[in-house]
Protein backbone atom coordinates (compact mmCIF):
# COMPACT_ATOMS: atom_id res chain seq x y z
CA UNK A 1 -24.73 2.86 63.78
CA UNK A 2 -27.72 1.14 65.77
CA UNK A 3 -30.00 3.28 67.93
CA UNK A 4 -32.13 0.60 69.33
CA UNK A 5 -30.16 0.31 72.88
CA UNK A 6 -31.82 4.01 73.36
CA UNK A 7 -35.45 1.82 73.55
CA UNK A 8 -33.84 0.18 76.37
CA UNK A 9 -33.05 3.42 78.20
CA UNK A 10 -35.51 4.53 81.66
CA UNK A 11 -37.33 8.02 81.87
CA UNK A 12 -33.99 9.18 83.82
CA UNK A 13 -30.98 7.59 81.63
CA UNK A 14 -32.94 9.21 78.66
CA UNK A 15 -33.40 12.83 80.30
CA UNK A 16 -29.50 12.27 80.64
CA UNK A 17 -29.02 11.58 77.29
CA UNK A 18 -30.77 14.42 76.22
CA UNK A 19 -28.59 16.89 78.35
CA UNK A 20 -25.35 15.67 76.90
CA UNK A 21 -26.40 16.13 73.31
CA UNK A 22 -28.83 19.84 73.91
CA UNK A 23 -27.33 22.52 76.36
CA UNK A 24 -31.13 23.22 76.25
CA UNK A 25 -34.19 21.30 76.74
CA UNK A 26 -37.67 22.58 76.32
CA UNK A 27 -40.82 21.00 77.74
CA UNK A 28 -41.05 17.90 76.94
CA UNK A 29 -44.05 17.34 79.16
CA UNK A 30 -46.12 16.42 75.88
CA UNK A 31 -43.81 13.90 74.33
CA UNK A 32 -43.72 10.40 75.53
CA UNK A 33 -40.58 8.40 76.13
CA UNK A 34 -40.20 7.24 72.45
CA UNK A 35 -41.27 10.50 71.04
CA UNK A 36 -38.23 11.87 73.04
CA UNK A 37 -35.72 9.18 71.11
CA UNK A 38 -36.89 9.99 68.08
CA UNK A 39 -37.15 14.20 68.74
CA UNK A 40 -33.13 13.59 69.85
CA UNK A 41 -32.23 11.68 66.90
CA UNK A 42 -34.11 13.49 64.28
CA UNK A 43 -33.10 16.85 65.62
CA UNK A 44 -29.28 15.94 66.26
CA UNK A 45 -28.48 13.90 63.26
CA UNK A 46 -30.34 16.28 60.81
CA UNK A 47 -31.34 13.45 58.05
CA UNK A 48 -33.35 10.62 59.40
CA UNK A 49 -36.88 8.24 58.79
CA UNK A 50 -39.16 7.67 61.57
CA UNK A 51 -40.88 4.21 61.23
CA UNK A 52 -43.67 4.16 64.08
CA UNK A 53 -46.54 2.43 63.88
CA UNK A 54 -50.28 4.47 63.63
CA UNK A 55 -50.67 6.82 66.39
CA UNK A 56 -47.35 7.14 67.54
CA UNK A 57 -46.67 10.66 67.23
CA UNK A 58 -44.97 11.56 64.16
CA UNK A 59 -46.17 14.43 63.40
CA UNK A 60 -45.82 15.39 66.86
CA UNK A 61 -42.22 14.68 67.15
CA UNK A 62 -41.56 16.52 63.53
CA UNK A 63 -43.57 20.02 64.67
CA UNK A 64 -40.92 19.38 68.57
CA UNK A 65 -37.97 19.19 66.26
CA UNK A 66 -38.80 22.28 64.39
CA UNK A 67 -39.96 23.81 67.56
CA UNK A 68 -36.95 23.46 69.37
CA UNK A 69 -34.76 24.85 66.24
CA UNK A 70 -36.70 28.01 66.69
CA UNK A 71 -36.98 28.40 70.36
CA UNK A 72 -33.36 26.69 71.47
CA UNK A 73 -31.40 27.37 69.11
CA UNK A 74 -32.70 30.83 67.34
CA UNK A 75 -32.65 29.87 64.28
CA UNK A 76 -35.28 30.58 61.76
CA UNK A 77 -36.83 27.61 60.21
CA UNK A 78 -38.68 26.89 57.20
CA UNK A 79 -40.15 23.40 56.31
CA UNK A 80 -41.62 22.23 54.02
CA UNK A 81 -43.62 18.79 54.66
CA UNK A 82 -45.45 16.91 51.92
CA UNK A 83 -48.76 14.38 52.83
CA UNK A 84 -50.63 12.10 50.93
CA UNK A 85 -54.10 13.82 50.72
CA UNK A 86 -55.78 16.94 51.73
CA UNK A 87 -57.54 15.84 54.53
CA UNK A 88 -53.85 15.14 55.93
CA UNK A 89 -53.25 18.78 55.58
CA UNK A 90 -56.13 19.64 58.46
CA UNK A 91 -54.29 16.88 60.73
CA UNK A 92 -50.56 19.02 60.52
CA UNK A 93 -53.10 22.08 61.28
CA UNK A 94 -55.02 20.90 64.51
CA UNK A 95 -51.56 19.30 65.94
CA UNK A 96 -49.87 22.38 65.25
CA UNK A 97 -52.83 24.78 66.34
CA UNK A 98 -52.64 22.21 69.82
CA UNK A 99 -48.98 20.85 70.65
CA UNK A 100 -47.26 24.15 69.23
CA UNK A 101 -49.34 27.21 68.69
CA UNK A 102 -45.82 29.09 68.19
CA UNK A 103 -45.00 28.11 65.12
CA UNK A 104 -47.07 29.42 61.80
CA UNK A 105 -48.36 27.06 59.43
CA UNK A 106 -49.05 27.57 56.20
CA UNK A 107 -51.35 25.35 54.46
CA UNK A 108 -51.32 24.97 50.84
CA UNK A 109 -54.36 24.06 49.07
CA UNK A 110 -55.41 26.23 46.75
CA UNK A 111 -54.55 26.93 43.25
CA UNK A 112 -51.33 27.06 41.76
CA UNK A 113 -50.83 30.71 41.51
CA UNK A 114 -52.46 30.97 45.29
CA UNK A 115 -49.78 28.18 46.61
CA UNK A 116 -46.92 29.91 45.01
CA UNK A 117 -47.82 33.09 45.86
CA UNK A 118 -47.41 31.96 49.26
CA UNK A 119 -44.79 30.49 48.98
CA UNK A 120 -43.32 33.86 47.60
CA UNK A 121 -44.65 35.61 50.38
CA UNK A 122 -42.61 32.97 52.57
CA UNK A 123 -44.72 34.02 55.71
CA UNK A 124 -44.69 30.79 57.39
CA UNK A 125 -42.23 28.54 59.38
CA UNK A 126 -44.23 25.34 58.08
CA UNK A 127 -45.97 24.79 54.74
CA UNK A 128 -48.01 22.01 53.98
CA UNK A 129 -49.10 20.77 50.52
CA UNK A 130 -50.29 17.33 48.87
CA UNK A 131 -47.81 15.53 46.83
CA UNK A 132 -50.54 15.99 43.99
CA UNK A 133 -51.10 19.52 44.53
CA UNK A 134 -47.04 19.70 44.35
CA UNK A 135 -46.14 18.07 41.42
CA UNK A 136 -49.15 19.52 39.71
CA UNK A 137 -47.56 23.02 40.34
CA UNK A 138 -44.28 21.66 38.52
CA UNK A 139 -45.43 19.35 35.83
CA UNK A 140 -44.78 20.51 32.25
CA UNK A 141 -44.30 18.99 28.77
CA UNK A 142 -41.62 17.56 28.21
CA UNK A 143 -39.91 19.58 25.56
CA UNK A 144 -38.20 16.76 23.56
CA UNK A 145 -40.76 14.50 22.66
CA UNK A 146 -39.67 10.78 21.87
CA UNK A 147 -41.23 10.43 17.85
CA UNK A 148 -44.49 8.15 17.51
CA UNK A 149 -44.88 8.59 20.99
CA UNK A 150 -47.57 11.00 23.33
CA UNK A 151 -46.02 13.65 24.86
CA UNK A 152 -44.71 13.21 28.56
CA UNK A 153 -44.91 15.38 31.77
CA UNK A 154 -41.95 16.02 33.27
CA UNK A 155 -40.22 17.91 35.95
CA UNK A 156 -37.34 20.88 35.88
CA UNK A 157 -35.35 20.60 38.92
CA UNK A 158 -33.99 24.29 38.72
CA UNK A 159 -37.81 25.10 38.71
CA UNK A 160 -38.69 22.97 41.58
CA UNK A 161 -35.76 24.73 43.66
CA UNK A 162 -36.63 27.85 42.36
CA UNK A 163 -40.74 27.55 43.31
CA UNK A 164 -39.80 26.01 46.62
CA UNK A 165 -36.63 27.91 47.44
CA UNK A 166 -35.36 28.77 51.27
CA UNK A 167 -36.39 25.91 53.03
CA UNK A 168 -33.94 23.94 55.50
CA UNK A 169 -36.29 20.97 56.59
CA UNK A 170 -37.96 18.32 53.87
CA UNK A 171 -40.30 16.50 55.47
CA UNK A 172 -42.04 13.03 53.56
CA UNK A 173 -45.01 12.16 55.05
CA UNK A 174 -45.46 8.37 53.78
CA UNK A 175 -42.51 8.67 52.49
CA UNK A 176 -43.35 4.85 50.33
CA UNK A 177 -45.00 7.46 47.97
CA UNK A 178 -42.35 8.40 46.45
CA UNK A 179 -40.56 5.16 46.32
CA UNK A 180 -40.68 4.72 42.48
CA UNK A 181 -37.51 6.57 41.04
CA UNK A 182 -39.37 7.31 37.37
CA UNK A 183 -42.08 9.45 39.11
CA UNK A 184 -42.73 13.42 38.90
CA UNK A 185 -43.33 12.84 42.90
CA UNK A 186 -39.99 11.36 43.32
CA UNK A 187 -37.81 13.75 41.06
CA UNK A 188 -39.69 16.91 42.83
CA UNK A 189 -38.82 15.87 46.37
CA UNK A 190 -35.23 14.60 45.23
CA UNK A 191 -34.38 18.27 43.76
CA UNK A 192 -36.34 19.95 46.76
CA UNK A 193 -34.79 17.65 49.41
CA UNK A 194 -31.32 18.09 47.97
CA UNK A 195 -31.33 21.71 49.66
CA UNK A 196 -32.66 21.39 53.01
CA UNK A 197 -30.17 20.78 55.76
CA UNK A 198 -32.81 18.34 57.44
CA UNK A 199 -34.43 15.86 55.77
CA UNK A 200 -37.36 13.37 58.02
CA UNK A 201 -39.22 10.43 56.31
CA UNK A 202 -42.09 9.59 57.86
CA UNK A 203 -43.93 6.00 57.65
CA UNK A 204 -45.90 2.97 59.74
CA UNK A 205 -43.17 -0.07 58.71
CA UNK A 206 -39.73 -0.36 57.36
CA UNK A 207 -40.99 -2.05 54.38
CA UNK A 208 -43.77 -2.68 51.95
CA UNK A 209 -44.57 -5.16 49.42
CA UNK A 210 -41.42 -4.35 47.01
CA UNK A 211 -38.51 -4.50 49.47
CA UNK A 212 -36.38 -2.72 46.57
CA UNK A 213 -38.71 0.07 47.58
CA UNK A 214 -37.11 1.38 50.25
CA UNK A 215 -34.03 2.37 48.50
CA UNK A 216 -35.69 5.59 47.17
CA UNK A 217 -36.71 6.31 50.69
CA UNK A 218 -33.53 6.13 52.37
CA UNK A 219 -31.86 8.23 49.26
CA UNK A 220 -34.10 10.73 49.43
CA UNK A 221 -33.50 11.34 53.07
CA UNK A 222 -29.65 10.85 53.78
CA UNK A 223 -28.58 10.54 49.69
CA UNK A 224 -27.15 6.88 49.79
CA UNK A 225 -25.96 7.14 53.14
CA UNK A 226 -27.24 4.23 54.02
CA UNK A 227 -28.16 1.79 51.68
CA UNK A 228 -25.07 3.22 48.76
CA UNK A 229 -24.87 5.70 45.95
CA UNK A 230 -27.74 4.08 43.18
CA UNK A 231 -30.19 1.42 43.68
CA UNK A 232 -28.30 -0.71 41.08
CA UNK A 233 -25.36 -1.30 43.34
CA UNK A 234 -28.51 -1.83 46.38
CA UNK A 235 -29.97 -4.75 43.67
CA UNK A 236 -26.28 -6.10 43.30
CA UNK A 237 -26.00 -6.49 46.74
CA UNK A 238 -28.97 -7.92 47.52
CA UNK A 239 -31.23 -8.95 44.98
CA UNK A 240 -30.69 -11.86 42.89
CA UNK A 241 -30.55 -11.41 39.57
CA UNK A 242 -32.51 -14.08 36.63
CA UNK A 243 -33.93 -13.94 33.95
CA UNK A 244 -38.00 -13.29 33.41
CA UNK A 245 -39.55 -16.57 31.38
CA UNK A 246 -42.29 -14.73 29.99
CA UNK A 247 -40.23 -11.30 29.31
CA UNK A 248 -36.80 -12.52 28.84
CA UNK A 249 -35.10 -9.76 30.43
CA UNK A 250 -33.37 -10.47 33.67
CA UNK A 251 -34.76 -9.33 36.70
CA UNK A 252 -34.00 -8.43 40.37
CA UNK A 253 -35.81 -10.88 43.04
CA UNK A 254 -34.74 -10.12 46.32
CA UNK A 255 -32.59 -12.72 48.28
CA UNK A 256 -34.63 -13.44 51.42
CA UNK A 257 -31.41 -14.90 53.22
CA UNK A 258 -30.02 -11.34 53.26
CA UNK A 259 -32.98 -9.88 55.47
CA UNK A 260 -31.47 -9.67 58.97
CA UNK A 261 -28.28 -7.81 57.05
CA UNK A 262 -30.96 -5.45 55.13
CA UNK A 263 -32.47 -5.00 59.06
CA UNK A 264 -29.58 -4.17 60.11
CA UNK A 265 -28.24 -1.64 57.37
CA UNK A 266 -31.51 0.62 57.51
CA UNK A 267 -30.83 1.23 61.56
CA UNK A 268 -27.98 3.79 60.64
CA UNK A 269 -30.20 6.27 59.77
CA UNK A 270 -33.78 5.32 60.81
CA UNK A 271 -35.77 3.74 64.17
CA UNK A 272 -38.86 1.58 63.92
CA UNK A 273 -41.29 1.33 67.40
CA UNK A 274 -44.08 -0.36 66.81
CA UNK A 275 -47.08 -0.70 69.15
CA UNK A 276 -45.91 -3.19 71.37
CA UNK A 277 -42.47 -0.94 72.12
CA UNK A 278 -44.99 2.40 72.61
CA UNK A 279 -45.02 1.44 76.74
CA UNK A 280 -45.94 4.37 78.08
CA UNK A 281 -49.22 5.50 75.35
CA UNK A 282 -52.16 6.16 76.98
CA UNK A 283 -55.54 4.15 76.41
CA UNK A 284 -57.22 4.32 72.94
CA UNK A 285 -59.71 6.81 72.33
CA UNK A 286 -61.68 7.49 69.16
CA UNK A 287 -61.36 11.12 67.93
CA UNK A 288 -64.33 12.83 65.52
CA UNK A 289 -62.54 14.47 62.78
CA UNK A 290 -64.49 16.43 60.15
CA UNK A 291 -63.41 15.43 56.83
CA UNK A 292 -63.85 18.95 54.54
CA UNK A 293 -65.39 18.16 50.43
CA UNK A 294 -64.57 20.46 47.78
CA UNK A 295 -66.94 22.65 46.45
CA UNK A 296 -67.43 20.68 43.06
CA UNK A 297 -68.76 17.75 45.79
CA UNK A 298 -71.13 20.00 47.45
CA UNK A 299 -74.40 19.83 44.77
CA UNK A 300 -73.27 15.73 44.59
CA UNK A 301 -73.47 15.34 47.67
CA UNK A 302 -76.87 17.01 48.08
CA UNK A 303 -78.00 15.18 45.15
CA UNK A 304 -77.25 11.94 46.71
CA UNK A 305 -78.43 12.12 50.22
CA UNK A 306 -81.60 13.45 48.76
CA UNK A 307 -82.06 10.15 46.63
CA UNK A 308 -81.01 8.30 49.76
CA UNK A 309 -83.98 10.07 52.08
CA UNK A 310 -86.50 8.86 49.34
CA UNK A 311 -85.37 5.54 48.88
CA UNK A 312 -85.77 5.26 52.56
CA UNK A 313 -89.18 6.34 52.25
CA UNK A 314 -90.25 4.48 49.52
CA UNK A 315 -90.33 6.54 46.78
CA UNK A 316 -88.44 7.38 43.52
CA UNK A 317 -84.76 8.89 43.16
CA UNK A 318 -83.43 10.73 40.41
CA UNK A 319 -81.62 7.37 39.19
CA UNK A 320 -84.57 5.07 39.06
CA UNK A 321 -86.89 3.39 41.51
CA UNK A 322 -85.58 2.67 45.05
């Protein structure tokens, strides 16, 4: 499948695409033309990545999709979406509080025993946590222990399920963070993702610097729907394989000529808009956002901009001489 001829579509052959696949529409008032492709494919497909450049909505058209679940449909949703930092936690919270107050968001930054206790308490239709803050809830010792060798962290999949049990939406924010398979980040969301009915990856391009990359992502999201089964028989198909002069071992370097096919493979179950296919976004505008420190930072950051005011006037910091 290909679901670029709906970036073709008017205001008015979209709004008629959107009747035939919902009986119901809610407001889409707040969603511009290709947040309303990608709400309609995300919501009706269930599995799918979002590849829109910075500032395109993603999160908007995620919270819509959720929304619309809840209020269309009746169902009860749970989702649980995972971001690359903290301070992306407070962004899900002020586009939630904004675009759609009715839903309840739970964030989760606290400790462990604070995050799962609400997650226990399950009193949320959206949680939010770090990838960190994640993994550093599930990360134990590995209990065999290769000889000679420091102990490794690992991850228990029936405890992963078990801590983050009755979800039916995984959501990857930057979803290239969990492209490398031997990660605890990868083999949390894998187990998690595995038991959600929906499944959204969320990133700015297609690809990164390791095209092989983007096997994890699609696997995690539609479970080799798209690009097969295991990234071997993805390197088989198209990566070249030689061997290493400085290693020896053979190695997978990816076979440029088989780019357009690659392109083409990854549009079953994902869209890419980038800036100059946003038509209808409105003019830039900067936006102050507030960026929260953790206690520990507070006496630091005192510390510091006090050395900073008397370098400025001339006299001596607590590191030295200005």
């Amino acid at each position: 499948d290909n679901h670029d001829h709906l970036k073709k579509l008017g205001p008015i052959e979209l709004r008629i695409e959107l009747y035939k696949e919902f009986k119901q529409l809610p407001d889409f008032d707040k969603l511009w033309q290709h947040q309303q492709v990608c709400f309609m494919l995300c919501t009706a497909l269930k599995r799918f990545m979002l590849h829109i450049d910075m500032g395109g909505g993603k999160t908007l058209i995620t919270l819509y999709s959720i929304l619309y679940r809840k209020l269309m449909l009746g169902h009860k949703p749970k989702a649980i979406i995972f971001v690359p930092f903290i301070t992306a936690v407070d962004t899900w919270i002020e586009e939630c509080k904004k675009h759609t107050p009715q839903l309840k968001l739970v964030p989760l930054v606290g400790t462990t025993i604070e995050n799962e206790r609400l997650l226990e308490e399950g009193d949320g239709e959206v949680f939010v946590i770090c990838y960190a803050s994640a993994v550093a809830m599930l990360a134990e010792d590995d209990p065999r222990p290769k000889r000679g060798k420091k102990r490794k962290q690992t991850i228990d999949p029936q405890r992963t399920r078990r801590v983050f049990s009755g979800f039916d939406t995984f959501v990857a924010d930057e979803i290239h963070r969990c492209s490398n398979l031997q990660t605890l980040t990868y083999r949390m969301c894998r187990a998690i993702s595995k038991e959600c009915e929906y499944g959204i990856g969320l990133s700015g391009t297609p690809f990164g610097k390791d095209v092989e990359d983007i096997w994890a992502q699609f696997y995690l999201i539609d479970f080799g729907d798209t690009l097969g089964p295991t990234k071997g028989l993805f390197q088989e198909a198209m990566f070249k394989k030689q061997i290493n002069y400085i290693t020896k071992f053979p190695e997978y370097v990816f076979d440029k000529s088989k780019m357009p096919i690659l392109n083409n493979m990854i549009k079953h179950n994902s869209i890419h808009y980038d800036a100059s296919e946003m038509h209808d976004l409105p003019v830039k505008r900067e936006i102050k956002v507030k960026i929260k420190l953790p206690t520990a930072m507070e006496g630091y950051v005192s510390r510091a901009a006090d050395d900073l005011i008397e370098a400025v006037r001339g006299g001596k910091s607590a590191y030295g001489k200005a």
